[in-house]
Structures are given as structure tokens and as C-alpha cells.
C-alpha atoms as a PDB file:
ATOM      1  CA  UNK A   1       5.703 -70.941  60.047  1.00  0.00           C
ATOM      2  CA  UNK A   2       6.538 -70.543  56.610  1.00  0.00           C
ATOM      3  CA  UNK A   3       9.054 -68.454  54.781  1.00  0.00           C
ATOM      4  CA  UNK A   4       9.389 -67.049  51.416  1.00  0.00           C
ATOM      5  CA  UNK A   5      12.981 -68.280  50.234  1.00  0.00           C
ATOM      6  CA  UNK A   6      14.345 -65.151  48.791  1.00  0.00           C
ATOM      7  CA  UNK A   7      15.213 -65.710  45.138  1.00  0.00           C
ATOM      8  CA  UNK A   8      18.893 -65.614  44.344  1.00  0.00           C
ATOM      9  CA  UNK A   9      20.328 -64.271  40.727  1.00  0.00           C
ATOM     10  CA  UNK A  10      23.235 -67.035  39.543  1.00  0.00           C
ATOM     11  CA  UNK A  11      26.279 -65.651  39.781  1.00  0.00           C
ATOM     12  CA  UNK A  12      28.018 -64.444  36.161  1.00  0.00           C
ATOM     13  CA  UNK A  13      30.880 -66.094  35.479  1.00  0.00           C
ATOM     14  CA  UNK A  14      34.043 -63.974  35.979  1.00  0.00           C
ATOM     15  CA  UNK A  15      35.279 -62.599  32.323  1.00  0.00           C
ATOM     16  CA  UNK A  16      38.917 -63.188  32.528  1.00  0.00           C
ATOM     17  CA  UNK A  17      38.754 -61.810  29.116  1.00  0.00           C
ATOM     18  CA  UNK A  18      38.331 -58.318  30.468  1.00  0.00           C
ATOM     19  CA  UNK A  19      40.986 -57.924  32.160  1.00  0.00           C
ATOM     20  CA  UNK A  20      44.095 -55.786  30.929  1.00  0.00           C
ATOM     21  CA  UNK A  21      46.838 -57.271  29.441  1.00  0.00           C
ATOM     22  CA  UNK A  22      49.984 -57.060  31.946  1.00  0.00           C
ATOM     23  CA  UNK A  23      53.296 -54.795  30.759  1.00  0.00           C
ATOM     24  CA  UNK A  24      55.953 -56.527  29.549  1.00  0.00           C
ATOM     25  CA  UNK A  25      59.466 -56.395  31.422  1.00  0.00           C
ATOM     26  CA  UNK A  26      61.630 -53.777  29.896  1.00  0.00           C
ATOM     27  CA  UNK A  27      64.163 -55.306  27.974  1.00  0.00           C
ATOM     28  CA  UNK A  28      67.414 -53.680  30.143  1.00  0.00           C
ATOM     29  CA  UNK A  29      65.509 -55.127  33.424  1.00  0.00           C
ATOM     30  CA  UNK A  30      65.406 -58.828  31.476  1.00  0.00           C
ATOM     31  CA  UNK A  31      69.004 -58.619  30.393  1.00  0.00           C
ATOM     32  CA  UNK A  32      70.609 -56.963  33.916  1.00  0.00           C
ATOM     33  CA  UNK A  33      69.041 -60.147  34.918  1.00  0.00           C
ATOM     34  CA  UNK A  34      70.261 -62.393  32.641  1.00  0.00           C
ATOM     35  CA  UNK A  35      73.464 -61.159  33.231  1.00  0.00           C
ATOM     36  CA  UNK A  36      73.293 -61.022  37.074  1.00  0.00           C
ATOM     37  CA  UNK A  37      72.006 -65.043  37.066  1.00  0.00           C
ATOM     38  CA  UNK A  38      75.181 -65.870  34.617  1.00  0.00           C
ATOM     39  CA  UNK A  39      77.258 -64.044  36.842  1.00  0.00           C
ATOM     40  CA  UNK A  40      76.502 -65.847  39.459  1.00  0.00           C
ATOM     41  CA  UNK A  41      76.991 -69.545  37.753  1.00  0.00           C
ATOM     42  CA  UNK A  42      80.269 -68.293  36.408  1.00  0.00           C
ATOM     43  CA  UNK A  43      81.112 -67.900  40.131  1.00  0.00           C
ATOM     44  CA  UNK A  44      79.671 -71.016  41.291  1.00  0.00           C
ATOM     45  CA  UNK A  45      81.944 -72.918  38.859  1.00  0.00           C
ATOM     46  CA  UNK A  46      85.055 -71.096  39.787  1.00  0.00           C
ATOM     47  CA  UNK A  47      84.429 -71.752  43.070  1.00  0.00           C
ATOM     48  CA  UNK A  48      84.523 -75.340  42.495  1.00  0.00           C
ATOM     49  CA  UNK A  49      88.232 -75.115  40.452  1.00  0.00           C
ATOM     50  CA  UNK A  50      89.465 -73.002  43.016  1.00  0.00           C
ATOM     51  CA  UNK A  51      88.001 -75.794  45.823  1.00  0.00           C
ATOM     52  CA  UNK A  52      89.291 -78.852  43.899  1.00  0.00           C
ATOM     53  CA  UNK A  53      92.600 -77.372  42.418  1.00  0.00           C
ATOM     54  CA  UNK A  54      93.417 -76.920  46.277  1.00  0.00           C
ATOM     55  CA  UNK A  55      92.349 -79.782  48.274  1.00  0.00           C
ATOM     56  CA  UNK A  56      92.268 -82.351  45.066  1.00  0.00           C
ATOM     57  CA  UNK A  57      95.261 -81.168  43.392  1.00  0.00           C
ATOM     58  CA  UNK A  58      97.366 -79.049  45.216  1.00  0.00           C
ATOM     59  CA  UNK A  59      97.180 -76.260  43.240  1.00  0.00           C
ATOM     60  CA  UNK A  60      98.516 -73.056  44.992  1.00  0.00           C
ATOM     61  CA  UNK A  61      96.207 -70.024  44.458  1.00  0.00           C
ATOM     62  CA  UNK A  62      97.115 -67.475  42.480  1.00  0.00           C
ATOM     63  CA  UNK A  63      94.792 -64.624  40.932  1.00  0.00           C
ATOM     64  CA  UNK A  64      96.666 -64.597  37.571  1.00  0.00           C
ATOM     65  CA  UNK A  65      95.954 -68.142  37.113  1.00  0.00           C
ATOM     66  CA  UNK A  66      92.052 -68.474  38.490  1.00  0.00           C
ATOM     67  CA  UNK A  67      92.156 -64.619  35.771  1.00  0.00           C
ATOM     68  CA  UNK A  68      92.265 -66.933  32.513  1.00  0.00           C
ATOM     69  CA  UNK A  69      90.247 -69.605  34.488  1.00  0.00           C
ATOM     70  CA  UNK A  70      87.187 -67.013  34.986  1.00  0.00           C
ATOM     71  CA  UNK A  71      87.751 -66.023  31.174  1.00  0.00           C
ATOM     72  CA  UNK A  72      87.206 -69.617  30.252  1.00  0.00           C
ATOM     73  CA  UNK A  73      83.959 -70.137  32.275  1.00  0.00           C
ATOM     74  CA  UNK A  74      82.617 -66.632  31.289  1.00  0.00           C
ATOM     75  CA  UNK A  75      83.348 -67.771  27.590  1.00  0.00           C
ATOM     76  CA  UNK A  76      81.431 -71.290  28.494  1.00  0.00           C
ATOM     77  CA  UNK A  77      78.144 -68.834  29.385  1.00  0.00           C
ATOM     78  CA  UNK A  78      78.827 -66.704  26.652  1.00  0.00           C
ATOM     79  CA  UNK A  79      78.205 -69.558  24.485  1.00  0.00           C
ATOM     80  CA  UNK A  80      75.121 -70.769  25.992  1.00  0.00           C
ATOM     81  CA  UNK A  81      73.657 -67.525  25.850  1.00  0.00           C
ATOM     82  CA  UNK A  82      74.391 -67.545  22.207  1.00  0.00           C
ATOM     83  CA  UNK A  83      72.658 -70.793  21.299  1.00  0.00           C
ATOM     84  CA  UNK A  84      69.447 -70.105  24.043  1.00  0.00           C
ATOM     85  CA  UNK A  85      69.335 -67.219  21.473  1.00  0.00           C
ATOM     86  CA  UNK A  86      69.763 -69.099  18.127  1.00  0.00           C
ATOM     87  CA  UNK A  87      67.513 -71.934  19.314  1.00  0.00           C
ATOM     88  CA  UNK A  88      64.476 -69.306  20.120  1.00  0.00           C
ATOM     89  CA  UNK A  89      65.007 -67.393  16.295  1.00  0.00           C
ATOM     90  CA  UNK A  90      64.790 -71.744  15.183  1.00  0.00           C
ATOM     91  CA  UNK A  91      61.678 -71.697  17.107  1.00  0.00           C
ATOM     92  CA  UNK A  92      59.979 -67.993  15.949  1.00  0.00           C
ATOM     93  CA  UNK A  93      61.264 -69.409  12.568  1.00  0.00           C
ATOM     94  CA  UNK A  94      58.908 -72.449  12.753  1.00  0.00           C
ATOM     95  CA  UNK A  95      55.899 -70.719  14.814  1.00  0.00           C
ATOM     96  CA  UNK A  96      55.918 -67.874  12.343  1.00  0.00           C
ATOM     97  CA  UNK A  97      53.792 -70.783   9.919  1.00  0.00           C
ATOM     98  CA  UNK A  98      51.595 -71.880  12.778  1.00  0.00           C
ATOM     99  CA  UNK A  99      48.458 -70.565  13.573  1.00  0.00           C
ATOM    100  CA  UNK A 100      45.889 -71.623  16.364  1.00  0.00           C
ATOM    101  CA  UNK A 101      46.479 -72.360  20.154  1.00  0.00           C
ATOM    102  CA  UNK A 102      49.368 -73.994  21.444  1.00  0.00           C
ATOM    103  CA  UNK A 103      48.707 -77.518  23.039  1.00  0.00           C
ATOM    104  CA  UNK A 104      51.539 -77.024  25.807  1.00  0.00           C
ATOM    105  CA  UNK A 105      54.434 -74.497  26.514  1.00  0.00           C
ATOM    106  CA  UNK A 106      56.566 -75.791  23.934  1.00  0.00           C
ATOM    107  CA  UNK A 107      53.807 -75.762  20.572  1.00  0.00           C
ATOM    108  CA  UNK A 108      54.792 -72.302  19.510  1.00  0.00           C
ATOM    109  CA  UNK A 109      52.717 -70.614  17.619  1.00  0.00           C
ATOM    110  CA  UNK A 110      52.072 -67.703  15.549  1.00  0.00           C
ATOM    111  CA  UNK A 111      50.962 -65.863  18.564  1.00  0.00           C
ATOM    112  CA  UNK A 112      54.216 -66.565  20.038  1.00  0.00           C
ATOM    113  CA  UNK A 113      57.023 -64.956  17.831  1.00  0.00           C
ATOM    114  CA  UNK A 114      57.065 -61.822  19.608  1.00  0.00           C
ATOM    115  CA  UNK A 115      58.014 -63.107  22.762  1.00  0.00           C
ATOM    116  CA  UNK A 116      60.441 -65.923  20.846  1.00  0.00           C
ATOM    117  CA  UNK A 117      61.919 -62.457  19.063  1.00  0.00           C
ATOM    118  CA  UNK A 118      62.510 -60.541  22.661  1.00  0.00           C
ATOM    119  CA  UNK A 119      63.971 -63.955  24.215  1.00  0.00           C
ATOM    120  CA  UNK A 120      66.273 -63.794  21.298  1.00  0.00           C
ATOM    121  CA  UNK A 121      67.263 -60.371  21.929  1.00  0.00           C
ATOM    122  CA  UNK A 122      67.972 -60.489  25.671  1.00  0.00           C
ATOM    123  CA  UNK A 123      70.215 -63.487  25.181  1.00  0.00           C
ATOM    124  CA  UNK A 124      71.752 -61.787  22.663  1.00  0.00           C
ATOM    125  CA  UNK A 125      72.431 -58.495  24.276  1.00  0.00           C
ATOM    126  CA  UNK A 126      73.718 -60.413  28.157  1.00  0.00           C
ATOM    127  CA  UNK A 127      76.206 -62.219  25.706  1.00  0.00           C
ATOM    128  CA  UNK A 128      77.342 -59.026  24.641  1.00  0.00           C
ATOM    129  CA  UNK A 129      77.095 -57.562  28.145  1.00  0.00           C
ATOM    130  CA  UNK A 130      79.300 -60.550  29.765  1.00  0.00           C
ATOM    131  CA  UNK A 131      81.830 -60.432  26.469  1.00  0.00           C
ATOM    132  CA  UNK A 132      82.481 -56.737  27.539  1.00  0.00           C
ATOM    133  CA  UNK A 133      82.635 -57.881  31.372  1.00  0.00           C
ATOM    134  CA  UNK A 134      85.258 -60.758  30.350  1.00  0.00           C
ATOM    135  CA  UNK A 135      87.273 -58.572  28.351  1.00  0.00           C
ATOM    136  CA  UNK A 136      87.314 -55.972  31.871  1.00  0.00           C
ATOM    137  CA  UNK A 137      90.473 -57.513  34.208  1.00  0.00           C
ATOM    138  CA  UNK A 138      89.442 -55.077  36.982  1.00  0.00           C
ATOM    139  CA  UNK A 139      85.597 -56.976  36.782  1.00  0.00           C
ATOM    140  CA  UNK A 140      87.318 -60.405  36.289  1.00  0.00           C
ATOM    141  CA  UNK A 141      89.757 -59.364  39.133  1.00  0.00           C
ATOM    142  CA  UNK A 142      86.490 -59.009  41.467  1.00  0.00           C
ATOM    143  CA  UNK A 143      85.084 -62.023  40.077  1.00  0.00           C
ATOM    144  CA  UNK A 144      88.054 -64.360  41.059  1.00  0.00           C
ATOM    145  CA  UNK A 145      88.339 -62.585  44.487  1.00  0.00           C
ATOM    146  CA  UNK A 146      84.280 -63.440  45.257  1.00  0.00           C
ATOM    147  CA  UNK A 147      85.166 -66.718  43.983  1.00  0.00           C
ATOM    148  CA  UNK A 148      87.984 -67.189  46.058  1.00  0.00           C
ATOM    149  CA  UNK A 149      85.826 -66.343  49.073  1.00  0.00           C
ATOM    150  CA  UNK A 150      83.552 -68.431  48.651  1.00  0.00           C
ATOM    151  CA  UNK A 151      85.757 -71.385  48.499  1.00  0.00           C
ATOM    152  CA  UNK A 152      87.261 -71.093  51.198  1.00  0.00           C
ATOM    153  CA  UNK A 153      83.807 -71.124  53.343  1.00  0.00           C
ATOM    154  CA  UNK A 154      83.257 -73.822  51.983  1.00  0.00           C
ATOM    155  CA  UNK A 155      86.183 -75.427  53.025  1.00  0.00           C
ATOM    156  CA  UNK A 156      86.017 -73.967  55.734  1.00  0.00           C
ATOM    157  CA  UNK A 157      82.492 -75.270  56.472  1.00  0.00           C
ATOM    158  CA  UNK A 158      83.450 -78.665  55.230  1.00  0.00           C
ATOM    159  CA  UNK A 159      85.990 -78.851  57.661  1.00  0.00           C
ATOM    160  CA  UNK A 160      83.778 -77.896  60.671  1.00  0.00           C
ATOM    161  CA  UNK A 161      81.592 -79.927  60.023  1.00  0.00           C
ATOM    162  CA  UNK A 162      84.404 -82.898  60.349  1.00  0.00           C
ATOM    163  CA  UNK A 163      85.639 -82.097  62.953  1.00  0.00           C
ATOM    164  CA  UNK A 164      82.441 -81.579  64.828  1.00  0.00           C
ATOM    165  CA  UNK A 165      81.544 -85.268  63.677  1.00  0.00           C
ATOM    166  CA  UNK A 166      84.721 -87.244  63.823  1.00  0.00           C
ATOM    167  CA  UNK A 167      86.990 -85.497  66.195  1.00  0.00           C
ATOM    168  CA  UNK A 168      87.223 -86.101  70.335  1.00  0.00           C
ATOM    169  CA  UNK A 169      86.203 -83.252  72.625  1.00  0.00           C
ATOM    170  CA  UNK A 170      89.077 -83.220  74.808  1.00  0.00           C
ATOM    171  CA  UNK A 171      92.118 -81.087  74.553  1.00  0.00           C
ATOM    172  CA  UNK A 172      94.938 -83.363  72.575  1.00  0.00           C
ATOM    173  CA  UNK A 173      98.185 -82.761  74.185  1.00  0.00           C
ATOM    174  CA  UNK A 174     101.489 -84.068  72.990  1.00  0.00           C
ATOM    175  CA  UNK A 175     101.240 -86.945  75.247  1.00  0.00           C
ATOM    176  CA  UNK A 176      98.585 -88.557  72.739  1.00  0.00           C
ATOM    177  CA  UNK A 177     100.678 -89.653  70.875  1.00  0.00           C
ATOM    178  CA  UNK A 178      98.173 -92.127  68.650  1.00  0.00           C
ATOM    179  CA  UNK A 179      96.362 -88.571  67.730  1.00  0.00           C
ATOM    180  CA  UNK A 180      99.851 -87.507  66.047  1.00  0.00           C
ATOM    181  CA  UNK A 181     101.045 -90.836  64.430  1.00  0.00           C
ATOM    182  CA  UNK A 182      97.549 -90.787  62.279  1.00  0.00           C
ATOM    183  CA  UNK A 183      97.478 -86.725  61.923  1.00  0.00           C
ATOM    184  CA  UNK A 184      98.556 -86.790  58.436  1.00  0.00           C
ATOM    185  CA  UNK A 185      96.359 -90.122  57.531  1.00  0.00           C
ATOM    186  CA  UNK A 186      93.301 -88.163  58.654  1.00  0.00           C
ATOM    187  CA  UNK A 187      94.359 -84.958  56.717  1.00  0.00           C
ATOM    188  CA  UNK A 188      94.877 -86.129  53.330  1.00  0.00           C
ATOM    189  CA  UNK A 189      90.924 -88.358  53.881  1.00  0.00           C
ATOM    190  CA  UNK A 190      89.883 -84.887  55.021  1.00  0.00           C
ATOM    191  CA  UNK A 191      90.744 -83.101  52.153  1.00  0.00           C
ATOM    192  CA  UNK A 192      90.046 -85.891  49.954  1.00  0.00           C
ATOM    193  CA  UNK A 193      86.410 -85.889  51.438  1.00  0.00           C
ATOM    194  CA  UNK A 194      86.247 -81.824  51.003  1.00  0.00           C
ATOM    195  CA  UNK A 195      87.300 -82.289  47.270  1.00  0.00           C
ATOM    196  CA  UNK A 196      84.380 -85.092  46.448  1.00  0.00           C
ATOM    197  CA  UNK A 197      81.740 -82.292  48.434  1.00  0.00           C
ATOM    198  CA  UNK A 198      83.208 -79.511  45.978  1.00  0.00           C
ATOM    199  CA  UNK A 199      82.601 -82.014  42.830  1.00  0.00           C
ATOM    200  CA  UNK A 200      78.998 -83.057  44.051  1.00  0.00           C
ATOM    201  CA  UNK A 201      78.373 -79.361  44.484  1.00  0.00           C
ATOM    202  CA  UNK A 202      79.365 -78.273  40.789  1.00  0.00           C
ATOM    203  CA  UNK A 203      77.364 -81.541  39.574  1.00  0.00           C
ATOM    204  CA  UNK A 204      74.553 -79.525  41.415  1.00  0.00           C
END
């Protein structure tokens, strides 16, 4: 028996066109952050002094010193804040005398100054924002002490980690006396091998 195939309309293609333009981010949201993810790399590289300047060079701790160490690496992001900024008012300079579509992320365009002007403006205001938080010893204070934490799990990790590999299970008592004559042979290739993990890491 025969049936009437029942006649289907084509669908319309969908009219991405129509749909409503999405907020942008408020610009404190953009630039808390900025400042939180350069806060964070400022501590990742003070971790790493504070990890080689103990195992590598023998460096004893002290928060006065690691102080005008976080000052330098805040000033480091400072400055790249600074030049992400000047590089997008380069690029909003050229795009400003381009019309048409881009042909990938980096052909600015016309169309793209106002977001090359807000990028601007958040890297300019979290370098002002960190400037104030380097010039704050109570906030660098906190920064060295988070920094200092984290080093020494790290370490401490590092060190597990050796021991779990290398060392014997048994108890060593003072009759082994092989384990003694190469304890200090094994520590200083420990801590050399903790130093070269806290260099790979920055490199990271």
C-alpha cells in the first residue's frame, strides 16, 4: 500500500545575525584580574629565588632580603604591563586607517580600536594597581610569606619524592655504617637535584 510522503518545509538557516550582542566585562572586573594573574607570576618567580637561593646557593632566608627581591619582580610585571599597553595604543594607532574584515586575530581593523583602547586601559590601570601594591610593605610582607610557603612544599615535595625513589625501606641504624659515610654525598646531589627542578619550574 501506498503512502503520501508528507511534504517537509527546508529548514531556515539560523540568523546568527539576530542575536544580541554580549556585555562587555566591566573594566574593574578586567583589571582585578589582571592584577590577580600578575600577582600570582610575581609569586611564582619568588618562589623560585627563594628555592634556588637555598638549596643552589645557600642563601639563608630572610624576609628583609626576599622584601626588595618581591619589589624587583613586581617592578619586572609592572613593566610588561606597561608595554602590553603601549603595544595595543601601536596597534589602535594602525587599525584606526583600516577598514574591512580582519583576515585573522592579529589584522586589526577599524572595527577593532575600541577593544585595542580598553586593552590599553586595563593594562594601564593593573600597572598602577601593582605600583601602589609594591610601594605597600605590609602587601609585599604577605607576598614574600606566600612565597616562602610555597617553596618550601616544593622542597619539601621534591624531597619526598627522593626519598620514596632512591632510599631503602628499612630502618638505618648506626650500625650501617656505609649509609653514614655517603650521607653528606647524597645530600649535597639531593639538593643539587631540588635546585635544577626549581630552575625547570621558573623556565615553565
Amino acid at each position: 500500500m501506498w503512502f503520501r510522503r508528507k511534504y517537509r518545509r527546508p529548514a531556515t538557516p539560523f540568523d546568527f545575525s539576530a542575536l544580541p550582542l554580549p556585555e562587555p566585562a566591566a573594566l574593574e572586573d578586567m583589571v582585578s584580574e589582571g592584577v590577580m594573574l600578575a600577582e600570582f607570576a610575581a609569586r611564582m618567580a619568588l618562589k623560585n629565588q627563594i628555592v634556588i637561593g637555598a638549596l643552589a646557593e645557600s642563601v639563608t632566608y630572610h624576609p628583609d632580603y626576599y622584601a626588595e627581591a618581591a619589589r624587583a619582580v613586581l617592578n619586572e610585571v609592572i613593566r610588561e604591563s606597561e608595554g602590553s599597553a603601549q603595544l595595543a595604543e601601536q596597534k589602535r594607532a594602525v587599525a584606526a586607517g583600516r577598514g574591512g574584515v580582519g583576515q585573522h586575530q592579529h589584522d586589526y581593523r577599524s572595527s577593532d580600536t575600541e577593544n585595542l583602547r580598553r586593552r590599553e586601559d586595563v593594562n594601564l590601570a593593573v600597572a598602577d594597581r601593582l605600583a601602589a601594591l609594591r610601594d605597600d610593605d605590609d602587601y609585599v610582607a604577605r607576598l614574600v610569606e606566600r612565597a616562602r610557603d610555597d617553596a618550601w612544599a616544593d622542597i619539601g615535595q621534591a624531597i619526598t619524592a627522593r626519598l620514596d625513589r632512591d632510599w631503602p625501606t628499612f630502618a638505618v641504624t648506626e650500625a650501617d655504617a656505609d649509609y653514614w659515610q655517603g650521607h653528606e654525598k647524597r645530600m649535597r646531589q639531593l639538593r643539587r637535584e631540588v635546585a635544577q627542578l626549581a630552575r625547570e619550574s621558573g623556565k615553565a
